[in-house]
Protein backbone atom coordinates (compact mmCIF):
# COMPACT_ATOMS: atom_id res chain seq x y z
CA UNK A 1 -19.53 27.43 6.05
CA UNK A 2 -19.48 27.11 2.38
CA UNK A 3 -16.07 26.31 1.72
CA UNK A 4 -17.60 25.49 -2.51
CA UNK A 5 -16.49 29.10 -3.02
CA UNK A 6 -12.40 28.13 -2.58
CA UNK A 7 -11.19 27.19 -5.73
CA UNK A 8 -10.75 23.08 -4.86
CA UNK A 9 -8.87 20.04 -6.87
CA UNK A 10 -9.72 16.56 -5.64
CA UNK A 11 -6.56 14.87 -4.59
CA UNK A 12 -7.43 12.71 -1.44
CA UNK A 13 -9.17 9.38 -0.85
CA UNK A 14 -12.45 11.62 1.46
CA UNK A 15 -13.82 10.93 3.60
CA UNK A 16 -11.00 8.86 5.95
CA UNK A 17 -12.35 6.55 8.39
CA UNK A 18 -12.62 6.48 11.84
CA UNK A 19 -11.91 3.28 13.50
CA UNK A 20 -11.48 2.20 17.61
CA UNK A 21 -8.35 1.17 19.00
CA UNK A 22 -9.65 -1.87 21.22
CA UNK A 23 -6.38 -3.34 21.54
CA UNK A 24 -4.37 0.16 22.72
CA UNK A 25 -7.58 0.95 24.57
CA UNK A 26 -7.07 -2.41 26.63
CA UNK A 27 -3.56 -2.24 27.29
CA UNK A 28 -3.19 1.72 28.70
CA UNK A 29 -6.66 0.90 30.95
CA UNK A 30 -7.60 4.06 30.13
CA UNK A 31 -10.19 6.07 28.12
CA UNK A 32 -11.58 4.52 25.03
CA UNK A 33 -9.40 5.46 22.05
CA UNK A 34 -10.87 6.50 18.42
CA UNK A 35 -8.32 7.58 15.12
CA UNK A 36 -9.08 9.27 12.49
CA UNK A 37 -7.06 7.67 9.62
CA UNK A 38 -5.44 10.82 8.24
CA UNK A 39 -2.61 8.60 7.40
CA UNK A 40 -5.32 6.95 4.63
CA UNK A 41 -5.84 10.25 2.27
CA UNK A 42 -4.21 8.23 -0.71
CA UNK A 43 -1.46 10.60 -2.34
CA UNK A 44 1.70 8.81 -2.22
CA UNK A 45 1.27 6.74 0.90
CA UNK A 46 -1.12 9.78 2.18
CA UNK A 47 -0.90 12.26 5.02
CA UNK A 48 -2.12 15.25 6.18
CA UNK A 49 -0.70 17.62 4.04
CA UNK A 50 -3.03 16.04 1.68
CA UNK A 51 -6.28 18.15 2.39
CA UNK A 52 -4.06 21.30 2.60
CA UNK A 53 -2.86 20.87 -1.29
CA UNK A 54 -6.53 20.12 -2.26
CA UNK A 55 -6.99 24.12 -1.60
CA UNK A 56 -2.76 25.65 -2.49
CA UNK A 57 -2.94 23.72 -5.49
CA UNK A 58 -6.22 24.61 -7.46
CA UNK A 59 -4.82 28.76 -6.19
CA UNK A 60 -1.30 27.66 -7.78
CA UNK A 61 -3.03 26.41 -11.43
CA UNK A 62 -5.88 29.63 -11.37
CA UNK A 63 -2.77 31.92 -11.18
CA UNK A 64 -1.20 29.76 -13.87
CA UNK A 65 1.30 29.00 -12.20
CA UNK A 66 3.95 26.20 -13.98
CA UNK A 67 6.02 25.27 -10.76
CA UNK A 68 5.31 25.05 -7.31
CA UNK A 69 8.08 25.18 -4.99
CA UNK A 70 8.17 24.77 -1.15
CA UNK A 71 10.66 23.84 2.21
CA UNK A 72 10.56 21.24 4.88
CA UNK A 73 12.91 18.98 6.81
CA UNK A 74 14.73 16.12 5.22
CA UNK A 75 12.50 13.93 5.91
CA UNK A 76 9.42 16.21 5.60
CA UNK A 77 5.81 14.75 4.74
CA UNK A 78 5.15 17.93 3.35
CA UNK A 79 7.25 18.05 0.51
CA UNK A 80 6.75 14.34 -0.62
CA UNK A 81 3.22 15.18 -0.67
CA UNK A 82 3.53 18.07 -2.88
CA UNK A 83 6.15 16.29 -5.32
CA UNK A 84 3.22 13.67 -5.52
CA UNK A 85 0.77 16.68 -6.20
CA UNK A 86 2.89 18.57 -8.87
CA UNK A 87 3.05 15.23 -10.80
CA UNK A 88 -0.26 14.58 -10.69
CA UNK A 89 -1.65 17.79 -12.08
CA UNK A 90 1.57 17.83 -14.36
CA UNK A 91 3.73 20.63 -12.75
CA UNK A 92 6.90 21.00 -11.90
CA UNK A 93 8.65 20.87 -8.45
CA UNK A 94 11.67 21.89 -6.36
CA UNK A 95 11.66 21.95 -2.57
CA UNK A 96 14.48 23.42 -0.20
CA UNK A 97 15.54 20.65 2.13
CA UNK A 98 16.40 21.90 5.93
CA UNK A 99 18.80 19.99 7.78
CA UNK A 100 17.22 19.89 11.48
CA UNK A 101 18.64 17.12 12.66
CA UNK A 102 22.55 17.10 11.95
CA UNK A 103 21.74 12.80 10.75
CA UNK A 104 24.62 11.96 8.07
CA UNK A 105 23.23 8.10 8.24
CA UNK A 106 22.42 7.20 4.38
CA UNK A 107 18.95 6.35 4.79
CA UNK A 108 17.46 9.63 6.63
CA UNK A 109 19.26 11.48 3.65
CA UNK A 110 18.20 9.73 0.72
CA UNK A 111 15.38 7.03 1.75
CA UNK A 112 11.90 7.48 3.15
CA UNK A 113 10.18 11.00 2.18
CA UNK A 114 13.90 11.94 0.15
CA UNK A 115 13.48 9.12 -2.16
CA UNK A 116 9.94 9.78 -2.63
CA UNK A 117 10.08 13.22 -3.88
CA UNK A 118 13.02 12.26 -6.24
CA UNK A 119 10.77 9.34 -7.54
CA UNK A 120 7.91 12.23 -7.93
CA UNK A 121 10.12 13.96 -10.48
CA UNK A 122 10.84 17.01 -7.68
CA UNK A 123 14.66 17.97 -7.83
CA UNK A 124 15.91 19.61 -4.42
CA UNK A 125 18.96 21.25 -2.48
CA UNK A 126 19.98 21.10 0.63
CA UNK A 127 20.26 23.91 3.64
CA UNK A 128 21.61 24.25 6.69
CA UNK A 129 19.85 24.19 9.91
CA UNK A 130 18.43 27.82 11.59
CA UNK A 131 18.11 29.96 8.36
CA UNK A 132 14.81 31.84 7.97
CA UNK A 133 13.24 28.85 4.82
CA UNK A 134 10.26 30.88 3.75
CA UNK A 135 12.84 34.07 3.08
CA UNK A 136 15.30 31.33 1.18
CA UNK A 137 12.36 29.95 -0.51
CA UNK A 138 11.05 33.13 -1.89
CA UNK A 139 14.48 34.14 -3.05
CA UNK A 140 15.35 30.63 -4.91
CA UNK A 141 11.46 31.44 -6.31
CA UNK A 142 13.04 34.81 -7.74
CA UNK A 143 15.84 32.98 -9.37
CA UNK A 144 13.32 31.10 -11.34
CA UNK A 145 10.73 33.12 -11.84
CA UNK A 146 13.59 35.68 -14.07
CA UNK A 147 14.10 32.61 -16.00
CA UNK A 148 10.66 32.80 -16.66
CA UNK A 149 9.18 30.30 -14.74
CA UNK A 150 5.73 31.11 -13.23
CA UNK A 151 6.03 29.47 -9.94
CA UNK A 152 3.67 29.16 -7.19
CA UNK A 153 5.03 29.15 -3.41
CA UNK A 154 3.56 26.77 -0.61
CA UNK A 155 4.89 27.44 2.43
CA UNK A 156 6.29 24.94 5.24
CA UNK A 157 3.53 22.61 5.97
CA UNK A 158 1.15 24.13 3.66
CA UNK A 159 0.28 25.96 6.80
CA UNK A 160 -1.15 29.29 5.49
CA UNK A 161 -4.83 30.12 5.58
CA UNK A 162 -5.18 28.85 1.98
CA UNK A 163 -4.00 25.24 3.12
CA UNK A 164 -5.63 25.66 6.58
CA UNK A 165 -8.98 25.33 4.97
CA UNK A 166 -8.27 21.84 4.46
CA UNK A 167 -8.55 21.14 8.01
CA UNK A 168 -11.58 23.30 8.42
CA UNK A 169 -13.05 21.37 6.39
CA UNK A 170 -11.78 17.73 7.66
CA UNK A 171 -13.23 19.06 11.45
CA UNK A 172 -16.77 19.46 9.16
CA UNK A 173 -16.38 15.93 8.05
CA UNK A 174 -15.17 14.68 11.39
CA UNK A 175 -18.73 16.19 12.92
CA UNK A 176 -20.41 14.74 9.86
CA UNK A 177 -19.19 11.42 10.90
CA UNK A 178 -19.34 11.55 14.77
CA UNK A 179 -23.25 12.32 13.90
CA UNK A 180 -23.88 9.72 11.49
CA UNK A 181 -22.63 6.98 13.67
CA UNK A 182 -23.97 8.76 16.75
CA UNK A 183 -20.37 8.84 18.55
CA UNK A 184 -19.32 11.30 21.05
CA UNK A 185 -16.24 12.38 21.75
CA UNK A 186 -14.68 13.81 24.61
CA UNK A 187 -11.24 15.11 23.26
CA UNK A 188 -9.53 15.50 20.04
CA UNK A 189 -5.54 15.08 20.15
CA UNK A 190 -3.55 15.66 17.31
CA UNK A 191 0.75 16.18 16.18
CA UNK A 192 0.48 20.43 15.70
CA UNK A 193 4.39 21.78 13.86
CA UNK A 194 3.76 24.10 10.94
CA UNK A 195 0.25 25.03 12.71
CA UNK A 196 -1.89 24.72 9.46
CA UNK A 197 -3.47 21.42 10.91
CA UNK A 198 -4.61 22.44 14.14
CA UNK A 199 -5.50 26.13 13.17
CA UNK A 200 -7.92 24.36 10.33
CA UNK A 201 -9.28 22.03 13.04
CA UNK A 202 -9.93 24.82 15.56
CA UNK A 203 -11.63 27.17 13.31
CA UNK A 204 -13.58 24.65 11.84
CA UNK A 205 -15.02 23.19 14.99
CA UNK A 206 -15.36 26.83 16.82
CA UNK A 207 -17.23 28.24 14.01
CA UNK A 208 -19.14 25.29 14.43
CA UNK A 209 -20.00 25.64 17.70
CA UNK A 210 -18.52 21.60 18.09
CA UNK A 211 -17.76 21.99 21.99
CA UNK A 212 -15.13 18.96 21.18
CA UNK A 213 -12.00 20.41 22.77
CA UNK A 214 -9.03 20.12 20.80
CA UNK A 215 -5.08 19.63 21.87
CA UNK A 216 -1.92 19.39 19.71
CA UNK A 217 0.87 17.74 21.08
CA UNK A 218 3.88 19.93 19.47
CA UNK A 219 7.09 18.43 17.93
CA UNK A 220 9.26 21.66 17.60
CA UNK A 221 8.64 24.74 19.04
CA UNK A 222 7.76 25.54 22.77
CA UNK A 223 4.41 26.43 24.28
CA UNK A 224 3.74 29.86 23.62
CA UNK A 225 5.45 30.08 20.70
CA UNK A 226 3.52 27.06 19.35
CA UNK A 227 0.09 28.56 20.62
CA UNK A 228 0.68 31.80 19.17
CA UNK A 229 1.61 30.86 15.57
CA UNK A 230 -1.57 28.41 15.72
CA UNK A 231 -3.79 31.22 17.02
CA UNK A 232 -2.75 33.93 14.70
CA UNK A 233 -3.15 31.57 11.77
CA UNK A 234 -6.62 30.21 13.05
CA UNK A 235 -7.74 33.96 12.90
CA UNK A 236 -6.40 34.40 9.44
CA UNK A 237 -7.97 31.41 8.16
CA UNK A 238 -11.24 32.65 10.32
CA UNK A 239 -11.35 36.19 8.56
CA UNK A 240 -10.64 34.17 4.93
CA UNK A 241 -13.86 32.53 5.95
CA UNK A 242 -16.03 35.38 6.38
CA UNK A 243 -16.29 34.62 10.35
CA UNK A 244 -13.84 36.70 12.13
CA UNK A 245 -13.15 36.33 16.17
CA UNK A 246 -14.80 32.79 16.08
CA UNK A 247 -11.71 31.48 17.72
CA UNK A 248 -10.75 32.73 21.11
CA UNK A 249 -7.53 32.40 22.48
CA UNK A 250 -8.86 29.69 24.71
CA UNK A 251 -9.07 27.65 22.27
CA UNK A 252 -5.74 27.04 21.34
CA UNK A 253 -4.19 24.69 23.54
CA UNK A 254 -0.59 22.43 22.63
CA UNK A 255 1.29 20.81 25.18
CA UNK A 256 4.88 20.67 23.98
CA UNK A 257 6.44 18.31 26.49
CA UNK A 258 7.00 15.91 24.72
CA UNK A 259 9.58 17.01 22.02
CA UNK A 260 12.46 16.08 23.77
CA UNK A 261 16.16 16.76 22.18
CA UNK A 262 14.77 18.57 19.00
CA UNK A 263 12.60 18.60 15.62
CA UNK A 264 13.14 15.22 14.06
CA UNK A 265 15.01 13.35 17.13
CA UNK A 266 13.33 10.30 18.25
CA UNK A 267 12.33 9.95 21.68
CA UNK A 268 11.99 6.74 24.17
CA UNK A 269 8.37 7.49 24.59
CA UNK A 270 7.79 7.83 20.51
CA UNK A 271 9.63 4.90 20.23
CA UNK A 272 7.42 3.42 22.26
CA UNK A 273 4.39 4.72 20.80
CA UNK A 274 5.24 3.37 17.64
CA UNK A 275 5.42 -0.48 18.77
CA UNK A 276 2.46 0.07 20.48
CA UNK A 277 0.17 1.18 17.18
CA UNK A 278 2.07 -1.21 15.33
CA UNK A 279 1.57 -4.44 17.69
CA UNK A 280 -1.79 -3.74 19.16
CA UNK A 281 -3.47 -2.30 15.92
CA UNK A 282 -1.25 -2.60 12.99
CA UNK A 283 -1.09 0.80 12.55
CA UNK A 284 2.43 3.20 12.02
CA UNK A 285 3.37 6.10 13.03
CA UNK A 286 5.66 8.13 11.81
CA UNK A 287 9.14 8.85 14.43
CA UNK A 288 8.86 13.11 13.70
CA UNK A 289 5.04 13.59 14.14
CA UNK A 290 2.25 11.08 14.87
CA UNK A 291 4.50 9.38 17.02
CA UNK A 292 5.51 12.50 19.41
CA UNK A 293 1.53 12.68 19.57
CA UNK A 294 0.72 9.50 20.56
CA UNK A 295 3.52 9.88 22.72
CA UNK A 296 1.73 12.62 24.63
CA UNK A 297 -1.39 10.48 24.11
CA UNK A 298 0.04 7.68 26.26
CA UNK A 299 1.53 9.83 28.75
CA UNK A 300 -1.42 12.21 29.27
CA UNK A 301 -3.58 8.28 29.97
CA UNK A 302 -1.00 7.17 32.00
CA UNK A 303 -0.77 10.43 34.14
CA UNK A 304 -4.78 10.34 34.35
CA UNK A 305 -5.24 13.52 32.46
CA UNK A 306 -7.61 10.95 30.26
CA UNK A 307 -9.56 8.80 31.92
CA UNK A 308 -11.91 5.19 31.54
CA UNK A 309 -14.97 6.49 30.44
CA UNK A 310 -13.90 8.93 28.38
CA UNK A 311 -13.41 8.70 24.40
CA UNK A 312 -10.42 10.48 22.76
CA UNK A 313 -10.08 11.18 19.20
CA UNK A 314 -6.04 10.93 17.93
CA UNK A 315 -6.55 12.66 14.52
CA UNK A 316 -3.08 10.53 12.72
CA UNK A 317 -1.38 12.83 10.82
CA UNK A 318 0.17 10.31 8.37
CA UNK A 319 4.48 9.83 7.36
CA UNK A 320 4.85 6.04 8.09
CA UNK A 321 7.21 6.79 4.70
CA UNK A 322 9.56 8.27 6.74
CA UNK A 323 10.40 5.04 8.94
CA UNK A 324 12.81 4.22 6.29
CA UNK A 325 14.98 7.16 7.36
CA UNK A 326 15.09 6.69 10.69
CA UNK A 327 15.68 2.30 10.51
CA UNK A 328 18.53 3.18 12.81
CA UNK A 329 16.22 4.24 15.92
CA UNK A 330 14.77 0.83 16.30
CA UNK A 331 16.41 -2.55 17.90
CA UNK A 332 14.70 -5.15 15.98
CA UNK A 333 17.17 -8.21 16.54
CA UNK A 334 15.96 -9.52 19.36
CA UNK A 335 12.93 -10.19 16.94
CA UNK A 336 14.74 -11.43 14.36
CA UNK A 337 15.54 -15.72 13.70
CA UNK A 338 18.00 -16.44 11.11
CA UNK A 339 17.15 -19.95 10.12
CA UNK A 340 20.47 -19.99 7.83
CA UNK A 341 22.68 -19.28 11.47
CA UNK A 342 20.17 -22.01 13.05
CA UNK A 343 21.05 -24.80 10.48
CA UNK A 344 25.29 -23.72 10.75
């Protein structure tokens, strides 16, 4: 695939290493665990959505466009990453906030990813929960563009077949790797929400005849739903490519147990997940989407749907920024000594 032809900016730290997780490895007794440090891509504090703006961006400047404007969650990885972009390629940006969650704590409204995007020069509003985004964010797009702005829009997640070709191309350097350093892999497990991420990743390694296969653990929608979007935007982003009906419908598989009361809303076992990468391998998660994944990770191992002898990719999607939103979640006193109450 010659992916040259897309127009292209560079805005990530490529290609992100892929390290084992001896430590987590050891202490689930299962399979042997690889990541691939998504989370390292290097535009403010990195992430995914990185790759994906390497491809919406260059289409936003060769239609001259002035503005970009898009709409996540609160807390959304997505929109801190294209406030980062915009400033970098000097552009302005506003993003439509969606309020998923119903949180009025402080810090998930104005720390973490919301503090980032104000710090990125990006102004934003707030909406409620349930509305149809993309519609609002075309309309607010209308209201500028009769001012005369010429504004670009990214949708949620980046997750179009523009930004999907990001993650075509990341399963092409994850191959690149696994060759180099002669390391097979028996599964690839990954967060999949706006679909972009794991429709890049499945066309990429189908039209590449991989035979890796590849599972996203959902954080929002259910099963079928999930599957569906992915697989109707992994044959978009398979006919921009010049290679339509590489991917079959077989090849889209999510397992979406594991989002428990909603988008956004920490669960015990992503709670869990989270002290795990952070004590075993100094590694965070983030509570909305790595975390739900290694969730599902560590439950799938547990449950023996991974087993010793096996090796299992987790593909981190990056968002440890948003831990500052959500410092309420976690019970950290019993970890805490205050010398001060000691010497009283």
């Amino acid at each position: 695939m010659n992916l040259a032809r897309f127009p292209r900016i560079s805005l990530a730290h490529l290609p992100t290493p892929i390290e084992p997780l001896p430590r987590l490895s050891a202490a689930l007794g299962g399979p042997e665990i690889w990541i691939k440090r998504d989370d390292c891509t290097g535009l403010s504090t990195g992430g995914n959505k990185t790759r994906k703006l390497e491809f919406l961006m260059a289409e936003a400047m060769a239609e001259g466009a002035e503005m970009v404007m898009t709409q996540g969650a609160t807390q959304s990885n997505h929109a801190r990453q294209t406030a980062a972009a915009a400033a970098r390629l000097g552009m302005g940006c506003h993003i439509l906030l969606e309020d998923r969650t119903g949180s009025d704590a402080h810090n998930y409204n104005h720390n973490g990813n919301v503090l980032l995007d104000h710090l990125h020069g990006a102004t934003t509003e707030m909406y409620p929960s349930g509305g149809d985004m993309n519609a609002a964010l075309e309309a607010a797009a209308a209201t500028h563009r009769q001012s005369g702005a010429a504004v670009y829009t990214i949708p949620g997640g980046g997750s179009n077949p523009t930004g999907a070709l990001g993650y075509v191309d990341a399963a092409m350097e994850m191959l690149v790797q696994l060759n180099e350093t002669r390391l097979t892999i028996d599964h690839v497990v990954h967060a999949t929400g706006s679909a972009g991420t794991q429709a890049g990743l499945v066309t990429g390694l189908a039209a590449m005849n991989a035979g890796i296969p590849l599972l996203g653990i959902g954080v929002r929608a259910p099963q079928a739903k999930q599957e569906d979007n992915v697989f109707a935007l992994a044959t978009a982003t398979a006919d921009r490519l010049g290679c339509p009906g590489v991917v079959s419908r077989g090849d889209v598989v999510a397992n979406c147990d594991y989002v428990g009361d909603g988008y956004g809303i920490p669960t015990p076992g992503c709670l869990e997940a989270i002290s795990l990468f952070a004590e075993c391998e100094g590694i965070l998660l983030d509570p909305v989407y790595s975390a739900k994944a290694a969730a599902g990770l560590i439950d799938l191992i547990r449950g023996g749907h991974f087993t010793a002898g096996q090796r299992v990719m987790f593909i981190h999607t990056g968002g440890a920024a948003a831990l500052f939103g959500y410092d309420s979640a976690f019970d950290i006193t019993t970890k805490w000594t205050d010398k001060k109450t000691e010497a009283a």
